[in-house]
PDBML (XML) file of the C-alpha atoms, coordinates in Angstrom:
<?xml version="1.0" encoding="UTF-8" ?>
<PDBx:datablock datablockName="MODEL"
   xmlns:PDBx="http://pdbml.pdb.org/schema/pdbx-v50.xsd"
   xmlns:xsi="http://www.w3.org/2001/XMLSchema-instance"
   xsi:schemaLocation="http://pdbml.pdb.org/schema/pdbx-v50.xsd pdbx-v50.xsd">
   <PDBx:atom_siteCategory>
      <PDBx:atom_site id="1">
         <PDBx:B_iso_or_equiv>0.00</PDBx:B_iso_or_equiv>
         <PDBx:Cartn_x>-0.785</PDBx:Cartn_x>
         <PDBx:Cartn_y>-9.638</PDBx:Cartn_y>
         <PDBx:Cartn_z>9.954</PDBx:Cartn_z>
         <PDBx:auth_asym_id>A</PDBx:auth_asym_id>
         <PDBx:auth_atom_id>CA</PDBx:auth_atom_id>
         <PDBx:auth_comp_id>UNK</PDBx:auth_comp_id>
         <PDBx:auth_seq_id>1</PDBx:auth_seq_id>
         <PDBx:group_PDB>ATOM</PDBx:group_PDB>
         <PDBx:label_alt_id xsi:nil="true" />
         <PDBx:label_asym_id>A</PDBx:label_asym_id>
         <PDBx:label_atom_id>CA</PDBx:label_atom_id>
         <PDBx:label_comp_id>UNK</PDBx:label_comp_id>
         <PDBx:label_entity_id>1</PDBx:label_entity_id>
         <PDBx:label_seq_id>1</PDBx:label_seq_id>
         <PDBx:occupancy>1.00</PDBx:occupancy>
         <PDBx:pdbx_PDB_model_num>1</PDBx:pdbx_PDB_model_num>
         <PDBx:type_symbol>C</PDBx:type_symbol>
      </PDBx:atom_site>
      <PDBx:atom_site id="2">
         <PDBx:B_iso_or_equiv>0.00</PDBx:B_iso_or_equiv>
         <PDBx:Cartn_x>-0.388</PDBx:Cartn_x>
         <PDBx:Cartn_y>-11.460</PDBx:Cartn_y>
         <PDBx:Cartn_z>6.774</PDBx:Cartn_z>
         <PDBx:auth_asym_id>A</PDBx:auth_asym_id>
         <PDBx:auth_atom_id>CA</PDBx:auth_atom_id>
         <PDBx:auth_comp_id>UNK</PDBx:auth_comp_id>
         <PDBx:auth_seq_id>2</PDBx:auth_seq_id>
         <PDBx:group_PDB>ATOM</PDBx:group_PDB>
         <PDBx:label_alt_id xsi:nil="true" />
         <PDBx:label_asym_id>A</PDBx:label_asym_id>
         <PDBx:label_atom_id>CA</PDBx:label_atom_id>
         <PDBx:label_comp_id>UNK</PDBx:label_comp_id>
         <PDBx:label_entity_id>1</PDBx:label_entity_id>
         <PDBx:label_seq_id>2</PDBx:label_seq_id>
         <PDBx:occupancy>1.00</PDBx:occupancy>
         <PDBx:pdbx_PDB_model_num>1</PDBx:pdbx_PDB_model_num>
         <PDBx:type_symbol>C</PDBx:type_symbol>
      </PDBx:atom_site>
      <PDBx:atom_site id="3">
         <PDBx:B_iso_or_equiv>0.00</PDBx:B_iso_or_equiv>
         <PDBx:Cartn_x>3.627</PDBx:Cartn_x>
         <PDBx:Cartn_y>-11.911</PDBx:Cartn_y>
         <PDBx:Cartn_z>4.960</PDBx:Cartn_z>
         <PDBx:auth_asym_id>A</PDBx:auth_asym_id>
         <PDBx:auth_atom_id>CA</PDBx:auth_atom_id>
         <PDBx:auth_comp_id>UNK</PDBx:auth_comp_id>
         <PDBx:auth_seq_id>3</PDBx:auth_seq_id>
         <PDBx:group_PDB>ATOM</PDBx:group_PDB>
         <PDBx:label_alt_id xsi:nil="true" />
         <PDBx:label_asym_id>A</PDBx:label_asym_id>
         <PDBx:label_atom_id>CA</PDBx:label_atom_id>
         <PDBx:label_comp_id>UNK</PDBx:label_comp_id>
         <PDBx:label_entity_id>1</PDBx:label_entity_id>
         <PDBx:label_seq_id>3</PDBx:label_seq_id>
         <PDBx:occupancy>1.00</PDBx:occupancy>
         <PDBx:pdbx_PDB_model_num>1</PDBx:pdbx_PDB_model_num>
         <PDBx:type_symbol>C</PDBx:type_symbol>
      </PDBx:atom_site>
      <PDBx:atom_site id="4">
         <PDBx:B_iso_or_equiv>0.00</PDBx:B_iso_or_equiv>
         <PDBx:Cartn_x>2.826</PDBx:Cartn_x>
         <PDBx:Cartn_y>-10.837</PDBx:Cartn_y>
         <PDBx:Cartn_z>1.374</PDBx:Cartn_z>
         <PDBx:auth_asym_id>A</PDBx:auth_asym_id>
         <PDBx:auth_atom_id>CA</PDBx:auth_atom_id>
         <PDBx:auth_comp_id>UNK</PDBx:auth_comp_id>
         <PDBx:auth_seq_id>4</PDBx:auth_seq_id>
         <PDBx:group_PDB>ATOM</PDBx:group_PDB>
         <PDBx:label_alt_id xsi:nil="true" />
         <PDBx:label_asym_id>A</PDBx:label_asym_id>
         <PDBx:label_atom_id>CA</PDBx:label_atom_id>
         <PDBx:label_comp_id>UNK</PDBx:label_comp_id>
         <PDBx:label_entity_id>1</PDBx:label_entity_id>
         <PDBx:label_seq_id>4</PDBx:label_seq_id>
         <PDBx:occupancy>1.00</PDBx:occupancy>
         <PDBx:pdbx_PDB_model_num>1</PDBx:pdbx_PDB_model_num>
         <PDBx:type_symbol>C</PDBx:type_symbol>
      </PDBx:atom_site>
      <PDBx:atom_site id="5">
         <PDBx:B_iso_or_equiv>0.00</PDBx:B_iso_or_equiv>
         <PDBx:Cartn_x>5.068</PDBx:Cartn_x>
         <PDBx:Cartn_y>-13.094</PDBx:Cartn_y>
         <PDBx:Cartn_z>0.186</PDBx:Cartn_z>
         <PDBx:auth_asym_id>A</PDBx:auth_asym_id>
         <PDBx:auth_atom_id>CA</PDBx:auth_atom_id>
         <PDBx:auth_comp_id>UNK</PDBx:auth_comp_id>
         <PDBx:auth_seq_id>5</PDBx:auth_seq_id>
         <PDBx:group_PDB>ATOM</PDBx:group_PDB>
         <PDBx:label_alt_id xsi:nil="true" />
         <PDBx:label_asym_id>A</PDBx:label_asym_id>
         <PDBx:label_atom_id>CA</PDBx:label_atom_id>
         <PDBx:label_comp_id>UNK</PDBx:label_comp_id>
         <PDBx:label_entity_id>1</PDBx:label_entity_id>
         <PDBx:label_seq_id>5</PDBx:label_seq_id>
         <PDBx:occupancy>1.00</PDBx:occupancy>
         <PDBx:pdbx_PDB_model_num>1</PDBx:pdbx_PDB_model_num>
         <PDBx:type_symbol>C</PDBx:type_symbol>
      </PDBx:atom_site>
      <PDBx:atom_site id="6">
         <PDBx:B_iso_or_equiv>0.00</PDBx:B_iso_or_equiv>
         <PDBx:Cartn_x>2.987</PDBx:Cartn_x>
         <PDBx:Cartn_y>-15.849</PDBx:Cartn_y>
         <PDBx:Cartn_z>0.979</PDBx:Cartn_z>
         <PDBx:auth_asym_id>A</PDBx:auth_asym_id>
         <PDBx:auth_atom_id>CA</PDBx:auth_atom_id>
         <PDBx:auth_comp_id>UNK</PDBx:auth_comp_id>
         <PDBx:auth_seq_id>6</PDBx:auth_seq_id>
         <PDBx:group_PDB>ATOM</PDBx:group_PDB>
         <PDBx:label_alt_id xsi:nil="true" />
         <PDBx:label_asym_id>A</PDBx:label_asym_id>
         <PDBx:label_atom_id>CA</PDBx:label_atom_id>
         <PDBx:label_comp_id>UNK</PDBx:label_comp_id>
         <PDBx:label_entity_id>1</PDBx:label_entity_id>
         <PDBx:label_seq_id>6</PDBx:label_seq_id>
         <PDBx:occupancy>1.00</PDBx:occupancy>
         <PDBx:pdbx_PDB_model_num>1</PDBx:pdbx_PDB_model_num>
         <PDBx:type_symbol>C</PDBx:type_symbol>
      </PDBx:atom_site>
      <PDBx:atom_site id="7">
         <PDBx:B_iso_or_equiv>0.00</PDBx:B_iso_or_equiv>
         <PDBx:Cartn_x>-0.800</PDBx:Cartn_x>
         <PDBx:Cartn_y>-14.423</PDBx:Cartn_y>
         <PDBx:Cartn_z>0.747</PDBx:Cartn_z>
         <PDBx:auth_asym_id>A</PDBx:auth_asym_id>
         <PDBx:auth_atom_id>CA</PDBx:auth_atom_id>
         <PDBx:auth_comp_id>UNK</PDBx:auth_comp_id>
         <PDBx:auth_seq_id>7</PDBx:auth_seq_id>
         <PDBx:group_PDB>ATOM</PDBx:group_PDB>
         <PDBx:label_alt_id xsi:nil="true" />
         <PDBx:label_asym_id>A</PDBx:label_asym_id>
         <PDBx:label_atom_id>CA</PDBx:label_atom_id>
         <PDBx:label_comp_id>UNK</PDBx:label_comp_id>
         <PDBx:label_entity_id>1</PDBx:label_entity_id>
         <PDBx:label_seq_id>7</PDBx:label_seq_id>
         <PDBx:occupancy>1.00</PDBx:occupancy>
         <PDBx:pdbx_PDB_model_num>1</PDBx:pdbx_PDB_model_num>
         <PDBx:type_symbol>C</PDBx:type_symbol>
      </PDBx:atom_site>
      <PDBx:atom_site id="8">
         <PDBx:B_iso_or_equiv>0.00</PDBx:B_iso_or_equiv>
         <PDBx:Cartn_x>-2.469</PDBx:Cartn_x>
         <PDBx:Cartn_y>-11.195</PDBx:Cartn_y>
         <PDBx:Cartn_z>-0.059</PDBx:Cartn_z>
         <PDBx:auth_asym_id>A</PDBx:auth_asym_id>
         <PDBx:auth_atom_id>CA</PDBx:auth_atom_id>
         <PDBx:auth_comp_id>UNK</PDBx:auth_comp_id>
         <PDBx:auth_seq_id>8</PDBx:auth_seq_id>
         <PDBx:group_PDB>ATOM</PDBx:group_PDB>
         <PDBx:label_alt_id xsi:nil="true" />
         <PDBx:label_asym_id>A</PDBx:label_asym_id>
         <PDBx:label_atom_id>CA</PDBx:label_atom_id>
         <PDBx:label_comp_id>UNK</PDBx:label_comp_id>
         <PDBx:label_entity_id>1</PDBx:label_entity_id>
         <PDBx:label_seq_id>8</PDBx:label_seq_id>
         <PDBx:occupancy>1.00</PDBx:occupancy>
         <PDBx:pdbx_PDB_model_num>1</PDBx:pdbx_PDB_model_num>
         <PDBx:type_symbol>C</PDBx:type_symbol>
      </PDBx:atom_site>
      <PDBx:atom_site id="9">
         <PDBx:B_iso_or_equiv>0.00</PDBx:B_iso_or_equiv>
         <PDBx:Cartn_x>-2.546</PDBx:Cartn_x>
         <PDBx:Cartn_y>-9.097</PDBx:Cartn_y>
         <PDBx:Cartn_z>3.246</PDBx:Cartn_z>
         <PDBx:auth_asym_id>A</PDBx:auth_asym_id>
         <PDBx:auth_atom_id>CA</PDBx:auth_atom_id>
         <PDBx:auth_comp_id>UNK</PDBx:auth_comp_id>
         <PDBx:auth_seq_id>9</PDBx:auth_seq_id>
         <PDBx:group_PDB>ATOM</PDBx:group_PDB>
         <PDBx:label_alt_id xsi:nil="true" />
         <PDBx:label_asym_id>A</PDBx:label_asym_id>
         <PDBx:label_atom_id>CA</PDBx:label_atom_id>
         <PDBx:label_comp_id>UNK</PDBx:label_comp_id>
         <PDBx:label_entity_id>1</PDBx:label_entity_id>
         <PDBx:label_seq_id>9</PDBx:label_seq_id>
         <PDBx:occupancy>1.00</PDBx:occupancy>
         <PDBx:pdbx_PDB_model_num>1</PDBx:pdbx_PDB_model_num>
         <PDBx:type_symbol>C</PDBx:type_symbol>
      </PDBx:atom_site>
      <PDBx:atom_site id="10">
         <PDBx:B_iso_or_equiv>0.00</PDBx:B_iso_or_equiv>
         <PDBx:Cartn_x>-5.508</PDBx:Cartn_x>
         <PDBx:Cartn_y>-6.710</PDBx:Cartn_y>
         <PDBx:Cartn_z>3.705</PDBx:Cartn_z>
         <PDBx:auth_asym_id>A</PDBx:auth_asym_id>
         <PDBx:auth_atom_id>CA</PDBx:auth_atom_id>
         <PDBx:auth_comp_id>UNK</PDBx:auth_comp_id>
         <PDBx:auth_seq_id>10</PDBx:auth_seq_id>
         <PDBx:group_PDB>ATOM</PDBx:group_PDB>
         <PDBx:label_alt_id xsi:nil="true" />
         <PDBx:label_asym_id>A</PDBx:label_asym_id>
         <PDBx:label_atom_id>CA</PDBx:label_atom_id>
         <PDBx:label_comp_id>UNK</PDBx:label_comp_id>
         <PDBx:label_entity_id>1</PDBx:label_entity_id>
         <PDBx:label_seq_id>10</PDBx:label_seq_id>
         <PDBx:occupancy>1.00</PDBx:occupancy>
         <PDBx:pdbx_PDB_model_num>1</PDBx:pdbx_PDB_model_num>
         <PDBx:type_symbol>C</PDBx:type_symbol>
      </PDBx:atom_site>
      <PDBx:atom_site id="11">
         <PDBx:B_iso_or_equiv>0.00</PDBx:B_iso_or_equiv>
         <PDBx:Cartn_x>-5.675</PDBx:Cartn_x>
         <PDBx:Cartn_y>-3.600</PDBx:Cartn_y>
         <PDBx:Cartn_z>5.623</PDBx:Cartn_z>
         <PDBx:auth_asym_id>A</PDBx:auth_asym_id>
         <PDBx:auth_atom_id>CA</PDBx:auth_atom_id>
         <PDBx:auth_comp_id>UNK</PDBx:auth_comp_id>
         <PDBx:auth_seq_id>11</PDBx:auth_seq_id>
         <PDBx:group_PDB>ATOM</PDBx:group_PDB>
         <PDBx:label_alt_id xsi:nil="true" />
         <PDBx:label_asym_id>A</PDBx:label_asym_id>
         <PDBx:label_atom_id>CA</PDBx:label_atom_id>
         <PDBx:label_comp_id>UNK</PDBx:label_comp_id>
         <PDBx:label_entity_id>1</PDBx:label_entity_id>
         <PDBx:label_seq_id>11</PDBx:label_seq_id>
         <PDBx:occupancy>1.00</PDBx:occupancy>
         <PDBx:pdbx_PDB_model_num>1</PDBx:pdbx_PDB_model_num>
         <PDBx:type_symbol>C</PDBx:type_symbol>
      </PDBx:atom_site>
      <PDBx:atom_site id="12">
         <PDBx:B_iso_or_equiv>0.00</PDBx:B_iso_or_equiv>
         <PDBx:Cartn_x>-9.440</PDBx:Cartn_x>
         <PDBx:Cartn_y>-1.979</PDBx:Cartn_y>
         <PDBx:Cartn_z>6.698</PDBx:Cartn_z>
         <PDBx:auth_asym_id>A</PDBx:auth_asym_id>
         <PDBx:auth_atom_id>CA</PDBx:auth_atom_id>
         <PDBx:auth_comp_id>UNK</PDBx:auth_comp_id>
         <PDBx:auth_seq_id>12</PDBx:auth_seq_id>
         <PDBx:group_PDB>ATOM</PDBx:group_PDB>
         <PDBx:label_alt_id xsi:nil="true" />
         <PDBx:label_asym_id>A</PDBx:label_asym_id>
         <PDBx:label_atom_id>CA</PDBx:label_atom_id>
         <PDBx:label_comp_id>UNK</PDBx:label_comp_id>
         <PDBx:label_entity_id>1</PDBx:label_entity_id>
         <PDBx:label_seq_id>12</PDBx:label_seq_id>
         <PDBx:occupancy>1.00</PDBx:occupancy>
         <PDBx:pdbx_PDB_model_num>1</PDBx:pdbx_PDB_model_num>
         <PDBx:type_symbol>C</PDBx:type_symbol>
      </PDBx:atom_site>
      <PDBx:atom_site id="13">
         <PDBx:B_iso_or_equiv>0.00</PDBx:B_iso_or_equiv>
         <PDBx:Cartn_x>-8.033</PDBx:Cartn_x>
         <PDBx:Cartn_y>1.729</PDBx:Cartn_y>
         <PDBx:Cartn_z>6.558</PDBx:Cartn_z>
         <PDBx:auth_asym_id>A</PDBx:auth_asym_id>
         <PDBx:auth_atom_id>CA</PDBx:auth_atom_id>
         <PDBx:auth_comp_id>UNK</PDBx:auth_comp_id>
         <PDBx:auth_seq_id>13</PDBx:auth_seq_id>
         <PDBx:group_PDB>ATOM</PDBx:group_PDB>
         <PDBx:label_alt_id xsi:nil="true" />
         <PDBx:label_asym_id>A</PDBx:label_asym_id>
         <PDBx:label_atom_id>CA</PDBx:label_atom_id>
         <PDBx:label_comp_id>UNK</PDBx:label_comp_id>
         <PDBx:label_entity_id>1</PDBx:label_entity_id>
         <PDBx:label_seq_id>13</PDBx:label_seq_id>
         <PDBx:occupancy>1.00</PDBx:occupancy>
         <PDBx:pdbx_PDB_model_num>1</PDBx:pdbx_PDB_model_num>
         <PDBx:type_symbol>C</PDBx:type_symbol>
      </PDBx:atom_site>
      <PDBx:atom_site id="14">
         <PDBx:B_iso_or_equiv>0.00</PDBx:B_iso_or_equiv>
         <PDBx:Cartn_x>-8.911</PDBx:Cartn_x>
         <PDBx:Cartn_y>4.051</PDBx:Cartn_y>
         <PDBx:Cartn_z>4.212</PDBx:Cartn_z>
         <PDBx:auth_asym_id>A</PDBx:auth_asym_id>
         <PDBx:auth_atom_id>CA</PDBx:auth_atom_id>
         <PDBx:auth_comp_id>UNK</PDBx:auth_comp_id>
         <PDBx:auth_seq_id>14</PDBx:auth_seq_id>
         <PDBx:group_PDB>ATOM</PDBx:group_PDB>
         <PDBx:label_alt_id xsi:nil="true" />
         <PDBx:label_asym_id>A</PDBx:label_asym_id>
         <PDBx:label_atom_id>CA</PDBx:label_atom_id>
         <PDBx:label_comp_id>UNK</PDBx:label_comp_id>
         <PDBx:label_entity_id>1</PDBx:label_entity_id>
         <PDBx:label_seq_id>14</PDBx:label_seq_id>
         <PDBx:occupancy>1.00</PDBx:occupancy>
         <PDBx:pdbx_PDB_model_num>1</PDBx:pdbx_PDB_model_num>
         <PDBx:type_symbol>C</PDBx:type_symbol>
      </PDBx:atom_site>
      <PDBx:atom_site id="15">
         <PDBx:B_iso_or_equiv>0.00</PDBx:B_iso_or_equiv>
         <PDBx:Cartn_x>-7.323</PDBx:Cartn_x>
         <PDBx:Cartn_y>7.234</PDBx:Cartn_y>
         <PDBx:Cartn_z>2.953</PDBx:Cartn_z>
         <PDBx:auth_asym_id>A</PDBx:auth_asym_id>
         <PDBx:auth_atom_id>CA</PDBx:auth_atom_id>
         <PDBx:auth_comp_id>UNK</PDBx:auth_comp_id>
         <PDBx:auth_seq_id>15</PDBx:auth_seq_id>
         <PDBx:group_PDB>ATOM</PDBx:group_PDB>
         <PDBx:label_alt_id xsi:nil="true" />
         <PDBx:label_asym_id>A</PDBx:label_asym_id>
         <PDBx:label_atom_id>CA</PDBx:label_atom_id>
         <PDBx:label_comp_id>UNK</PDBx:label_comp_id>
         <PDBx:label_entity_id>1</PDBx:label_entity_id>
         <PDBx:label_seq_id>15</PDBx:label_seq_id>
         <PDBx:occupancy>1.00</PDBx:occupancy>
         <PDBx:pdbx_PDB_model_num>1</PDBx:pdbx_PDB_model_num>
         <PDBx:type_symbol>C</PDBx:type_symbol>
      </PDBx:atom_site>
      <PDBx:atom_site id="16">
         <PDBx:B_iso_or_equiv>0.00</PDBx:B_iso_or_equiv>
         <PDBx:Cartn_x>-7.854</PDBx:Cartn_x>
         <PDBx:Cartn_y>9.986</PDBx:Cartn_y>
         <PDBx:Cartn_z>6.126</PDBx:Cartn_z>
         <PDBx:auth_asym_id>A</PDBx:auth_asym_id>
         <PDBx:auth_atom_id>CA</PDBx:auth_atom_id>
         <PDBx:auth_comp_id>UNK</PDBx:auth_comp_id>
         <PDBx:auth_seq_id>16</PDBx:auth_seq_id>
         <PDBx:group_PDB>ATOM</PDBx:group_PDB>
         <PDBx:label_alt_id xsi:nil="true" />
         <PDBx:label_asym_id>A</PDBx:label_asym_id>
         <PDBx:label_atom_id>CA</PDBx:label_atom_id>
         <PDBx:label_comp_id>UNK</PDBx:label_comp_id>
         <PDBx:label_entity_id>1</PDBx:label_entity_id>
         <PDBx:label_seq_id>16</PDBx:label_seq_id>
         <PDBx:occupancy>1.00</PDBx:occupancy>
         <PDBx:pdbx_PDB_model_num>1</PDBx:pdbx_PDB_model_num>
         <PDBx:type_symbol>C</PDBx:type_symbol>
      </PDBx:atom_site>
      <PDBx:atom_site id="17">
         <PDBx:B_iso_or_equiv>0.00</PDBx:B_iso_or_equiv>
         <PDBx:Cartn_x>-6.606</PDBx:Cartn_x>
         <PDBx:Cartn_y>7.084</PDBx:Cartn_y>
         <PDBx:Cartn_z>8.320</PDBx:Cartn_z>
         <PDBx:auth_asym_id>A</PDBx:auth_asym_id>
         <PDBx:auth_atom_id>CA</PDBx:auth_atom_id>
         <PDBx:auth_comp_id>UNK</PDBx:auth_comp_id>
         <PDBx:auth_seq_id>17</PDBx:auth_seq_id>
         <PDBx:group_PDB>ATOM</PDBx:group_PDB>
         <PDBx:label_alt_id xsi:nil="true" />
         <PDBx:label_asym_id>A</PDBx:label_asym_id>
         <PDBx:label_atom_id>CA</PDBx:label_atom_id>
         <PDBx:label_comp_id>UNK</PDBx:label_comp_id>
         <PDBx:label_entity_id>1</PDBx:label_entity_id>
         <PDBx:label_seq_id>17</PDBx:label_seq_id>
         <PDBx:occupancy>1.00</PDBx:occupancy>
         <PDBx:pdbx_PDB_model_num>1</PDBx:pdbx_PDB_model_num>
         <PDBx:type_symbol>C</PDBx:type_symbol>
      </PDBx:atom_site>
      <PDBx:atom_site id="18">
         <PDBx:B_iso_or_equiv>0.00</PDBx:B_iso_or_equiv>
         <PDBx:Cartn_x>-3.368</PDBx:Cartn_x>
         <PDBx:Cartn_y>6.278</PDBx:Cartn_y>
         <PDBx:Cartn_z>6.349</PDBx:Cartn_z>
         <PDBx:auth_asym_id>A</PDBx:auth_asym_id>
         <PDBx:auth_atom_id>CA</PDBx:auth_atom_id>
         <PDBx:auth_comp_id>UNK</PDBx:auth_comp_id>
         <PDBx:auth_seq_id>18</PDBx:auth_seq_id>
         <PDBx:group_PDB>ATOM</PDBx:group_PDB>
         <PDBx:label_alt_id xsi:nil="true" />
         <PDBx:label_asym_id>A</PDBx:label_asym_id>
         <PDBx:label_atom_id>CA</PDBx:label_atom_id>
         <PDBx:label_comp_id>UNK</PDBx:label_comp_id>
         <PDBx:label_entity_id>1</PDBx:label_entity_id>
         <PDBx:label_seq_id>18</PDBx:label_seq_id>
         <PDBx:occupancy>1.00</PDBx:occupancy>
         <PDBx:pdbx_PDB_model_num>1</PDBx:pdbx_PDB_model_num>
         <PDBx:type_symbol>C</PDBx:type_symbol>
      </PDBx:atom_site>
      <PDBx:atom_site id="19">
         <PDBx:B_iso_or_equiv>0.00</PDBx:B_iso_or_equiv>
         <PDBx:Cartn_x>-3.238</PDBx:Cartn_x>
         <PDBx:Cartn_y>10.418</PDBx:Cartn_y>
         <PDBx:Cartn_z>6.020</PDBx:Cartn_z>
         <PDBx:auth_asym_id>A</PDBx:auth_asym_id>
         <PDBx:auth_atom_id>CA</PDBx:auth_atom_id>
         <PDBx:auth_comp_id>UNK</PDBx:auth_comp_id>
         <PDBx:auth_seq_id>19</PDBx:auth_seq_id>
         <PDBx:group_PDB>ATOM</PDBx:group_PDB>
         <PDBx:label_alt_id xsi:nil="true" />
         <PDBx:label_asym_id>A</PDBx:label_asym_id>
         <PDBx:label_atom_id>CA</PDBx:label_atom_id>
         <PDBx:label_comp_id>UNK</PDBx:label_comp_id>
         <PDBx:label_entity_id>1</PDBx:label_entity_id>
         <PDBx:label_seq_id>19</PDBx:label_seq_id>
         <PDBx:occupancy>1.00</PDBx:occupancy>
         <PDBx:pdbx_PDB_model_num>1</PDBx:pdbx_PDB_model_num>
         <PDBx:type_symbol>C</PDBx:type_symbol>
      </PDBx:atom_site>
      <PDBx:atom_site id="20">
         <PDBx:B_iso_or_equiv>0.00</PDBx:B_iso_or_equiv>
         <PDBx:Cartn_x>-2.713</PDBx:Cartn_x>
         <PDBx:Cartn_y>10.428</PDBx:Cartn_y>
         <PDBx:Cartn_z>9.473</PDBx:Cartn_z>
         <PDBx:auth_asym_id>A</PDBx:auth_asym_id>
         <PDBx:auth_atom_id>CA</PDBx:auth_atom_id>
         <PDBx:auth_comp_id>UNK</PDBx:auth_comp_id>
         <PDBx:auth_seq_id>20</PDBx:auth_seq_id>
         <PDBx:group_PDB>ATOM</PDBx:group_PDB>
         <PDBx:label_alt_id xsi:nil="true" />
         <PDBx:label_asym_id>A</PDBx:label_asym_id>
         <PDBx:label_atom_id>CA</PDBx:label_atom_id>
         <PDBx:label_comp_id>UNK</PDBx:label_comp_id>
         <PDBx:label_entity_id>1</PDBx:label_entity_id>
         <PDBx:label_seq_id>20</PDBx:label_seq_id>
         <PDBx:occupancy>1.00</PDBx:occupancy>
         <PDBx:pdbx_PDB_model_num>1</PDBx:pdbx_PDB_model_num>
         <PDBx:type_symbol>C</PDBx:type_symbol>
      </PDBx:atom_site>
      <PDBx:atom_site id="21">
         <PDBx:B_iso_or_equiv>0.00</PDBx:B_iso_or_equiv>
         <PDBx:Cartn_x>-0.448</PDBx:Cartn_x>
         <PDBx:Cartn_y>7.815</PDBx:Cartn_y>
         <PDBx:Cartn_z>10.176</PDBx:Cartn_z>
         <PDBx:auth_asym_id>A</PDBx:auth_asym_id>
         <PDBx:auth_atom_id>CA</PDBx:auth_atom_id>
         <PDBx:auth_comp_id>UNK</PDBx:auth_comp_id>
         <PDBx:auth_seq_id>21</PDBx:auth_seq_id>
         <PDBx:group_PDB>ATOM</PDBx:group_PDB>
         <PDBx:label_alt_id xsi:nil="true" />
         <PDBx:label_asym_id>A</PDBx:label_asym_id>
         <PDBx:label_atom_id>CA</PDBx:label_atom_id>
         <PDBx:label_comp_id>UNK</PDBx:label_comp_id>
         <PDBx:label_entity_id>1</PDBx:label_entity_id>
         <PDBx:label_seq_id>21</PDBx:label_seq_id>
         <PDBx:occupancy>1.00</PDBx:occupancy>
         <PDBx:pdbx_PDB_model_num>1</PDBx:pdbx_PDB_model_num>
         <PDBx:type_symbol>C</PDBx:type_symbol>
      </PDBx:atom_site>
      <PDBx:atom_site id="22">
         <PDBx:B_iso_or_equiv>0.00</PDBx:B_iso_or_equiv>
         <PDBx:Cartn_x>1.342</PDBx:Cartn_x>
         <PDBx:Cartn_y>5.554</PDBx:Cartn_y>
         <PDBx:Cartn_z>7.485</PDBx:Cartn_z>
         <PDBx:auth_asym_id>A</PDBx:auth_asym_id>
         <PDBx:auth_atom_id>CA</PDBx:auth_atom_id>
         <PDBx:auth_comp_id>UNK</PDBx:auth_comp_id>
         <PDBx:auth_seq_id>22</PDBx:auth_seq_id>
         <PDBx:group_PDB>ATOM</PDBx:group_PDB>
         <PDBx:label_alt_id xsi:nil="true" />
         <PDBx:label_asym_id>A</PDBx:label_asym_id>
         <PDBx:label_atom_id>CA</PDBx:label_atom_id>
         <PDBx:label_comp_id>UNK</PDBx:label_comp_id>
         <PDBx:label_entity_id>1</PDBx:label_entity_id>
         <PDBx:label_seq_id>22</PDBx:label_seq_id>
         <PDBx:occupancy>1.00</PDBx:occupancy>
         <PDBx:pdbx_PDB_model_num>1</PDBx:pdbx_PDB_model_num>
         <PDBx:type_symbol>C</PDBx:type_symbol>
      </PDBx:atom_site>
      <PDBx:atom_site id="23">
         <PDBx:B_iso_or_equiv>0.00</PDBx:B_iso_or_equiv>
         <PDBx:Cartn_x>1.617</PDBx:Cartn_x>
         <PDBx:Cartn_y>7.947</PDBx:Cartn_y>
         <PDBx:Cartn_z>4.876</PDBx:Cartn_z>
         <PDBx:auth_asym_id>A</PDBx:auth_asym_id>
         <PDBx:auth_atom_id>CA</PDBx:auth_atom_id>
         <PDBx:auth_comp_id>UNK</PDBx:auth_comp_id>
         <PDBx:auth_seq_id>23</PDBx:auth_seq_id>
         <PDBx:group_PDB>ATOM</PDBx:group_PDB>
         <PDBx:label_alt_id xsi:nil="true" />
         <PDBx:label_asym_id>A</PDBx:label_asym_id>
         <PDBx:label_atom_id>CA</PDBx:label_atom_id>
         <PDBx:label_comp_id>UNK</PDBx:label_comp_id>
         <PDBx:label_entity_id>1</PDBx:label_entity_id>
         <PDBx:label_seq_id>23</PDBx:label_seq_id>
         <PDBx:occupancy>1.00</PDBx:occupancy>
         <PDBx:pdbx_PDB_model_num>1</PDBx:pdbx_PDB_model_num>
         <PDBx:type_symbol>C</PDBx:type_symbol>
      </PDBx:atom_site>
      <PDBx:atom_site id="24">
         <PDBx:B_iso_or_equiv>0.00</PDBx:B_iso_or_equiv>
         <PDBx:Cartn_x>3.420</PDBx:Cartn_x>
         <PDBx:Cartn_y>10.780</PDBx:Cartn_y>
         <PDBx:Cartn_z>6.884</PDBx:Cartn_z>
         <PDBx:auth_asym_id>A</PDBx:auth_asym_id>
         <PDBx:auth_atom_id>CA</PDBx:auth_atom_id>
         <PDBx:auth_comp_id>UNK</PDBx:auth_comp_id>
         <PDBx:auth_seq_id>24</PDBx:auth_seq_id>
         <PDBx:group_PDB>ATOM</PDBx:group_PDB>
         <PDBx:label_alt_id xsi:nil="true" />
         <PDBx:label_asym_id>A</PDBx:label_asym_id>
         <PDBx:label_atom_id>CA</PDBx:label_atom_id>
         <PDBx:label_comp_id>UNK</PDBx:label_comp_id>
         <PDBx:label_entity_id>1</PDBx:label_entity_id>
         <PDBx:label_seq_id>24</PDBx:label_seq_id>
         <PDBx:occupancy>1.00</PDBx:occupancy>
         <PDBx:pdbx_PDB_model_num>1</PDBx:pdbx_PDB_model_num>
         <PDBx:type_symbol>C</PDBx:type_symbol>
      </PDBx:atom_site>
      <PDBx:atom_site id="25">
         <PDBx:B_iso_or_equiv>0.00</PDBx:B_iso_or_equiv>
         <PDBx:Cartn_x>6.721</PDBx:Cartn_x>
         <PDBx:Cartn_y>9.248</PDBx:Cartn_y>
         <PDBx:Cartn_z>6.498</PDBx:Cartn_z>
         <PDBx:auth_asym_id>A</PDBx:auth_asym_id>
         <PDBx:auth_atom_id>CA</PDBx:auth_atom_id>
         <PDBx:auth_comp_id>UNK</PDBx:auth_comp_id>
         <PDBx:auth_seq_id>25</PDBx:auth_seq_id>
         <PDBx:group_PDB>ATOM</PDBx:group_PDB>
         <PDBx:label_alt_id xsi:nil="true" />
         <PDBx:label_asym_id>A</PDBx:label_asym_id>
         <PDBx:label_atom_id>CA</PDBx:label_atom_id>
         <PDBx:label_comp_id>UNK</PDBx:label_comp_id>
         <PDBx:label_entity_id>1</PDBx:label_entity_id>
         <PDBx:label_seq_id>25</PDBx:label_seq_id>
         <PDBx:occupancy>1.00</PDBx:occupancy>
         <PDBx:pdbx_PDB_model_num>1</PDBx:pdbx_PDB_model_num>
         <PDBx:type_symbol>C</PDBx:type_symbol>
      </PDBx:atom_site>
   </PDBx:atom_siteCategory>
</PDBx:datablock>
């Protein structure tokens, strides 16, 4: 929700999560 180039953005997911959705592209 956060523009990194401002602050430092954090994200809750772990790795199975990201597995299954962010990192499949």
């Amino acid at each position: 929700r956060e523009d990194s180039h401002e602050v430092l953005p954090r994200v809750k997911a772990g790795v199975a999560e990201l597995m299954g959705r962010e990192l499949l592209p």
